[in-house]
PDB file of N, CA and C in Angstrom:
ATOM      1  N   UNK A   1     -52.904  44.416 -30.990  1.00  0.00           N
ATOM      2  CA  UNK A   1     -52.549  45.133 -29.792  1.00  0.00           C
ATOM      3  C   UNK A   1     -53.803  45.376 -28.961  1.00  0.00           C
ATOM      4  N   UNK A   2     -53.509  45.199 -27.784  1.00  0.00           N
ATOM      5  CA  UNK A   2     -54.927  45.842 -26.913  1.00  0.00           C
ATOM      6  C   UNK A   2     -55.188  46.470 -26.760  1.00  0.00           C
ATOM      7  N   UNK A   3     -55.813  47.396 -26.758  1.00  0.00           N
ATOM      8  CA  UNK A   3     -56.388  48.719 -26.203  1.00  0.00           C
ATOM      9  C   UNK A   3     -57.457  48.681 -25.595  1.00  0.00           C
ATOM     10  N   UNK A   4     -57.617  49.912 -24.603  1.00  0.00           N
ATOM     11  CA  UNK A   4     -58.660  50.628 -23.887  1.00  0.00           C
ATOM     12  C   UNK A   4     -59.838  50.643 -24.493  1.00  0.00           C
ATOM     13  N   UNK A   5     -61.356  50.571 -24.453  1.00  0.00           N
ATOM     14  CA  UNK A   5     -62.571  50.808 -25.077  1.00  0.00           C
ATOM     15  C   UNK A   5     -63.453  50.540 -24.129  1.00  0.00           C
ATOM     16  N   UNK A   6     -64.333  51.907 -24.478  1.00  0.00           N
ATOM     17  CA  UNK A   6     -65.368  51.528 -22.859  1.00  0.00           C
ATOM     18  C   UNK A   6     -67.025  50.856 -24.163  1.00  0.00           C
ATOM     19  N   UNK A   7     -67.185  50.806 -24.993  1.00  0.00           N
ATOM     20  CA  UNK A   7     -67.953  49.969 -25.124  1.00  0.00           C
ATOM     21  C   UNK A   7     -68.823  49.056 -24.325  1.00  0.00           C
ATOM     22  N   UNK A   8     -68.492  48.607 -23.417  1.00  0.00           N
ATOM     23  CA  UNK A   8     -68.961  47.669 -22.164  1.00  0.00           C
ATOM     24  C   UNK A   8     -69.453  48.310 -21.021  1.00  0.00           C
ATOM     25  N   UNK A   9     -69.643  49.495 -21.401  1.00  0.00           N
ATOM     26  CA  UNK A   9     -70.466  50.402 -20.033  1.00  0.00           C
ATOM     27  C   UNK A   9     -71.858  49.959 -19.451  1.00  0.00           C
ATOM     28  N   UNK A  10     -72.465  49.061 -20.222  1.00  0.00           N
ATOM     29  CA  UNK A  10     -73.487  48.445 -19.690  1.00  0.00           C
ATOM     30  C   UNK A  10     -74.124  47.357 -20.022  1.00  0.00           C
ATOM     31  N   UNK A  11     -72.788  46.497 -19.285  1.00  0.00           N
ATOM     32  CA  UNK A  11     -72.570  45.039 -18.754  1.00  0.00           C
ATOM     33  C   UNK A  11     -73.724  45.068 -17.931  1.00  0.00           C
ATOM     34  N   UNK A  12     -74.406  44.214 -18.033  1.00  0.00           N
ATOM     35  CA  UNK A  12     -75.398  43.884 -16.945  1.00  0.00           C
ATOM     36  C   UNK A  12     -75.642  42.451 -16.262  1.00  0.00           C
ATOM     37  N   UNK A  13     -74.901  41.758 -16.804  1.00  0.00           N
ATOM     38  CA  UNK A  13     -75.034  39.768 -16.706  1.00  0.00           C
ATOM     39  C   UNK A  13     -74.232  39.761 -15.594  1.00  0.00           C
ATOM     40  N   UNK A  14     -74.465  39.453 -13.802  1.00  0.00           N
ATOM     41  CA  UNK A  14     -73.514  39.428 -13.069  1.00  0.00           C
ATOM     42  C   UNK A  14     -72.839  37.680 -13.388  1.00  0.00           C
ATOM     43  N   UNK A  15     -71.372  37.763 -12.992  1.00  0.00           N
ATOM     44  CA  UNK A  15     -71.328  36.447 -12.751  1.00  0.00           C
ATOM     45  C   UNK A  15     -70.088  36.547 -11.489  1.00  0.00           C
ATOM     46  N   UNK A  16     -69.792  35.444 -10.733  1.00  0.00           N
ATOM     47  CA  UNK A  16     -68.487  35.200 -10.008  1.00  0.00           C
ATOM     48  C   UNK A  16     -67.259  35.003 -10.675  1.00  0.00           C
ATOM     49  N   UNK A  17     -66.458  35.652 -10.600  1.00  0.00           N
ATOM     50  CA  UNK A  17     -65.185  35.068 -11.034  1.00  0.00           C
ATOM     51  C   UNK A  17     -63.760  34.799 -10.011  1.00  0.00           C
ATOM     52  N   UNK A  18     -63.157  33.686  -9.596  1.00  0.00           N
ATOM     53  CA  UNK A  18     -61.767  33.714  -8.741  1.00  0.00           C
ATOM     54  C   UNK A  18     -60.872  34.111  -9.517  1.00  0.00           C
ATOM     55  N   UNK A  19     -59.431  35.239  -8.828  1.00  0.00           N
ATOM     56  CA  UNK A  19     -58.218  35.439  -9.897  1.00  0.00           C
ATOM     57  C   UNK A  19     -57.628  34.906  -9.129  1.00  0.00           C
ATOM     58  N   UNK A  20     -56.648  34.582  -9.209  1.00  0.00           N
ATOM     59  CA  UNK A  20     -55.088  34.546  -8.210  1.00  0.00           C
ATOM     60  C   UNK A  20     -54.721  35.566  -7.549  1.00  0.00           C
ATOM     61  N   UNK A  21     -54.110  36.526  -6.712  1.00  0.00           N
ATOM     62  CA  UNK A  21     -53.844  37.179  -6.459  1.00  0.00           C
ATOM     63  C   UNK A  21     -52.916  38.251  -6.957  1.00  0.00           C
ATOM     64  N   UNK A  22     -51.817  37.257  -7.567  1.00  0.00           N
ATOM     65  CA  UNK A  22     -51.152  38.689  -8.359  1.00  0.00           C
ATOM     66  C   UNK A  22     -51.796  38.337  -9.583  1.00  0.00           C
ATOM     67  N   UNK A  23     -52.082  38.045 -10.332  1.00  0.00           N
ATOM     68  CA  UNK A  23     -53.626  38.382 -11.395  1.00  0.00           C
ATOM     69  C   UNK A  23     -54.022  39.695 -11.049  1.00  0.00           C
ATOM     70  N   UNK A  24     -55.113  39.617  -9.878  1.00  0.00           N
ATOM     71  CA  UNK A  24     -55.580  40.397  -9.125  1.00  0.00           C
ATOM     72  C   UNK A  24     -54.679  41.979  -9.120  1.00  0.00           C
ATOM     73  N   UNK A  25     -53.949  41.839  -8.574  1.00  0.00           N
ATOM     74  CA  UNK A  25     -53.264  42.786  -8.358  1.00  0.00           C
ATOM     75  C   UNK A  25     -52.632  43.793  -9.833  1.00  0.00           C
ATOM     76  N   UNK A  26     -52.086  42.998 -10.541  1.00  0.00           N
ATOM     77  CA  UNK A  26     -51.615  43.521 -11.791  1.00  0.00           C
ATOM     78  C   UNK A  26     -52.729  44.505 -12.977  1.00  0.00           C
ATOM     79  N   UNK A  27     -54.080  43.609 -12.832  1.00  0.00           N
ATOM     80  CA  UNK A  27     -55.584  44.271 -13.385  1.00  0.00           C
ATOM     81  C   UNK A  27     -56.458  44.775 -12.710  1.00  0.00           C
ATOM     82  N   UNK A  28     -56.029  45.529 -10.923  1.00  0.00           N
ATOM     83  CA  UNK A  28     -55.990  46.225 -10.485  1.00  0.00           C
ATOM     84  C   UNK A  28     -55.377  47.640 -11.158  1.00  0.00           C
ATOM     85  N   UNK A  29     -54.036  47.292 -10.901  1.00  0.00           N
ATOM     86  CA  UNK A  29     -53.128  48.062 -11.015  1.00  0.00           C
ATOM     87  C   UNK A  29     -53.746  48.728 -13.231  1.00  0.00           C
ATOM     88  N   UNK A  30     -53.442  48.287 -13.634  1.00  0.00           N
ATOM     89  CA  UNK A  30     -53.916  48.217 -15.444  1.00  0.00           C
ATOM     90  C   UNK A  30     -55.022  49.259 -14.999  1.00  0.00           C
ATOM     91  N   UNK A  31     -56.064  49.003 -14.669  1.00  0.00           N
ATOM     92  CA  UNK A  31     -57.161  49.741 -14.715  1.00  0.00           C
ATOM     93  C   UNK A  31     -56.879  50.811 -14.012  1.00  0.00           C
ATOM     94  N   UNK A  32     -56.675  50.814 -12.720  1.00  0.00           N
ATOM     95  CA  UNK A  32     -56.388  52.300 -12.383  1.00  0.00           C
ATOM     96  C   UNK A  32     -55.375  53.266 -12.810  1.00  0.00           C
ATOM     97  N   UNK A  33     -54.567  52.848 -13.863  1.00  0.00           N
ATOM     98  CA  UNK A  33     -53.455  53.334 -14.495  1.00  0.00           C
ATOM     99  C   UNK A  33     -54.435  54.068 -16.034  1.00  0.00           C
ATOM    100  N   UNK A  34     -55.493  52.965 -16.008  1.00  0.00           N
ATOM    101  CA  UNK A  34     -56.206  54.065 -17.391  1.00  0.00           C
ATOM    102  C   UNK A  34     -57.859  55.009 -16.988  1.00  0.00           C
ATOM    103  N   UNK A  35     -57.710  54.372 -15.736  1.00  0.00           N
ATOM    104  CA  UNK A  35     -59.092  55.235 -15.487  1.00  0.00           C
ATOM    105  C   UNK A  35     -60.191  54.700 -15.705  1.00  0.00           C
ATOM    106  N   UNK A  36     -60.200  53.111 -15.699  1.00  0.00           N
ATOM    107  CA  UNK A  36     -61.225  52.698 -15.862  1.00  0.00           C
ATOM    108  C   UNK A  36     -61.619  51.482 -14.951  1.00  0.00           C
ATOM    109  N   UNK A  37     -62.878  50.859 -14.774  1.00  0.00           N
ATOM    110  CA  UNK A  37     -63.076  50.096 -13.424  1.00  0.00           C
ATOM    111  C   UNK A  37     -62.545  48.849 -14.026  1.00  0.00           C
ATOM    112  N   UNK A  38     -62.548  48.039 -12.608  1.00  0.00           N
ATOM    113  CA  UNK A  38     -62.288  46.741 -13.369  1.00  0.00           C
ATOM    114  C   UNK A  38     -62.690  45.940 -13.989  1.00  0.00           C
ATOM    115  N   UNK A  39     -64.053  45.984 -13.844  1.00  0.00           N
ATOM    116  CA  UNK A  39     -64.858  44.974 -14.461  1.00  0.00           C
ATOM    117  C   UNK A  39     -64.633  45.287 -15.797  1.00  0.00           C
ATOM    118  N   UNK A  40     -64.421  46.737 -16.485  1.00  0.00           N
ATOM    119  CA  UNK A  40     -64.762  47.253 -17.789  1.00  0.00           C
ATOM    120  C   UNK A  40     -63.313  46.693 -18.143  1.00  0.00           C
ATOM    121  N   UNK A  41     -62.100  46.621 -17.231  1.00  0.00           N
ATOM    122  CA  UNK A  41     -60.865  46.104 -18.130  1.00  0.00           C
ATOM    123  C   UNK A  41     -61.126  44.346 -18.216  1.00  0.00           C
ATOM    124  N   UNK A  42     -61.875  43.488 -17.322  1.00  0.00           N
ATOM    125  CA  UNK A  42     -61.644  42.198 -17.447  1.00  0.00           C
ATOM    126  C   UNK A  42     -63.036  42.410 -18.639  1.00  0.00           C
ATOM    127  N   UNK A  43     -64.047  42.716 -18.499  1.00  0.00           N
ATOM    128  CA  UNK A  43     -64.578  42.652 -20.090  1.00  0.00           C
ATOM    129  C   UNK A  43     -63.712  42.612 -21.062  1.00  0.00           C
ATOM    130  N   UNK A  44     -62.885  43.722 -21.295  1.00  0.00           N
ATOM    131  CA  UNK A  44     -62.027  43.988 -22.173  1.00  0.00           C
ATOM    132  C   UNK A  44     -60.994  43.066 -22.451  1.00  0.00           C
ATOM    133  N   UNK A  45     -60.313  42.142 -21.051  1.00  0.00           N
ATOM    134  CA  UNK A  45     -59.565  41.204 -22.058  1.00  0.00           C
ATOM    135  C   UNK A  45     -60.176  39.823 -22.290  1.00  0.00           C
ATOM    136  N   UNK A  46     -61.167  39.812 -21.388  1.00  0.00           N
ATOM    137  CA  UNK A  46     -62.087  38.659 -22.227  1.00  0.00           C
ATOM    138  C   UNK A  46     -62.888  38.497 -23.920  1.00  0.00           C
ATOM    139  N   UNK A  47     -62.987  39.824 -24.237  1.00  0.00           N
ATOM    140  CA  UNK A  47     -63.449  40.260 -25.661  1.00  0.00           C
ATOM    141  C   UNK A  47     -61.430  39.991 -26.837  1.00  0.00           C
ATOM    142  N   UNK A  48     -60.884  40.645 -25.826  1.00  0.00           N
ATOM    143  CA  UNK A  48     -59.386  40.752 -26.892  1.00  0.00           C
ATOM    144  C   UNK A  48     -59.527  39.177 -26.797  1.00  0.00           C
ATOM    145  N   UNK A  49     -59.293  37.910 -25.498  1.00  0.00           N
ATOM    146  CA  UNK A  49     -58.827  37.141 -25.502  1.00  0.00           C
ATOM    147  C   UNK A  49     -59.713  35.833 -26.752  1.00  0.00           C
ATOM    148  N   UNK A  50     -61.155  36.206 -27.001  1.00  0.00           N
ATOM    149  CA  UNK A  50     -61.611  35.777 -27.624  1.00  0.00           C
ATOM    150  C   UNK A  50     -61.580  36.097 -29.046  1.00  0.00           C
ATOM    151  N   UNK A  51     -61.924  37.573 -29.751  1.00  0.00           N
ATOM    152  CA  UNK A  51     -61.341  38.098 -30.739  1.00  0.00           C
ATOM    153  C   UNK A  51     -59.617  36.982 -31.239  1.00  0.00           C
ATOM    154  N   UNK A  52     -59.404  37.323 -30.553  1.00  0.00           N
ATOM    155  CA  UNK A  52     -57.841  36.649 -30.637  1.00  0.00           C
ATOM    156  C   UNK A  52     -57.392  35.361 -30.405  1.00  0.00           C
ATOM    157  N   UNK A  53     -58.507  34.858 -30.037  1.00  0.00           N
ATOM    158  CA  UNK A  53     -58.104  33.244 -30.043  1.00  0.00           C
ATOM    159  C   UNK A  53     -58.103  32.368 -31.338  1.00  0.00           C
ATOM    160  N   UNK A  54     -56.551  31.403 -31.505  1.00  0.00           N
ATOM    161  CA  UNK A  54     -56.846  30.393 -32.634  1.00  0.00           C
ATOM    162  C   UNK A  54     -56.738  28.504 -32.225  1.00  0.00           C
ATOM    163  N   UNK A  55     -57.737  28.370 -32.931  1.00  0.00           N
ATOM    164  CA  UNK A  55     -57.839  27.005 -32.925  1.00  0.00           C
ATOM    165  C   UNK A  55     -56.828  25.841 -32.513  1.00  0.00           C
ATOM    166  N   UNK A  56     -55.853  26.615 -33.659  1.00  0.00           N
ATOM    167  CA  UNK A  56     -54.845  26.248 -33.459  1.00  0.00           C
ATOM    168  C   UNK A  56     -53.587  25.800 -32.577  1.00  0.00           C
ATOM    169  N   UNK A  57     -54.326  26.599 -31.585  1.00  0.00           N
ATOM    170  CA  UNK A  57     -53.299  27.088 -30.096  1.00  0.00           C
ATOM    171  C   UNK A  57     -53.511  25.874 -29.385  1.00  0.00           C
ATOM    172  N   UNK A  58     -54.871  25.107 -30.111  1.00  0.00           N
ATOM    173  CA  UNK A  58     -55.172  23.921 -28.960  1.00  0.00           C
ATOM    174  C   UNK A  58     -54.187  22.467 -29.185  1.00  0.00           C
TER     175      UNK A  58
END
């Protein structure tokens, strides 16, 4: 399950990233629903999405 964790409070590596728009909008919406910025929620599902990735899936 995912959860919230601010662990990532000091991200410092900038990089660019493009979303789609409702992407955008939905992890907008996620983060300001828990109080936290966005960058700290797309850290967050980039850490779940890796944690959680299997080989297998490929």
């Amino acid at each position: 399950m995912f959860k919230i964790d601010k662990e990532f409070k000091s991200a410092n590596i900038s990089r660019t990233i493009r979303f789609t728009e409702p992407l955008f909008e939905r992890l907008n919406i996620m983060a300001s629903e828990n109080n936290i910025s966005f960058n700290l929620l797309v850290l967050q599902c980039c850490k779940y999405a890796l944690d959680n990735y299997s080989k297998d899936n490929n």
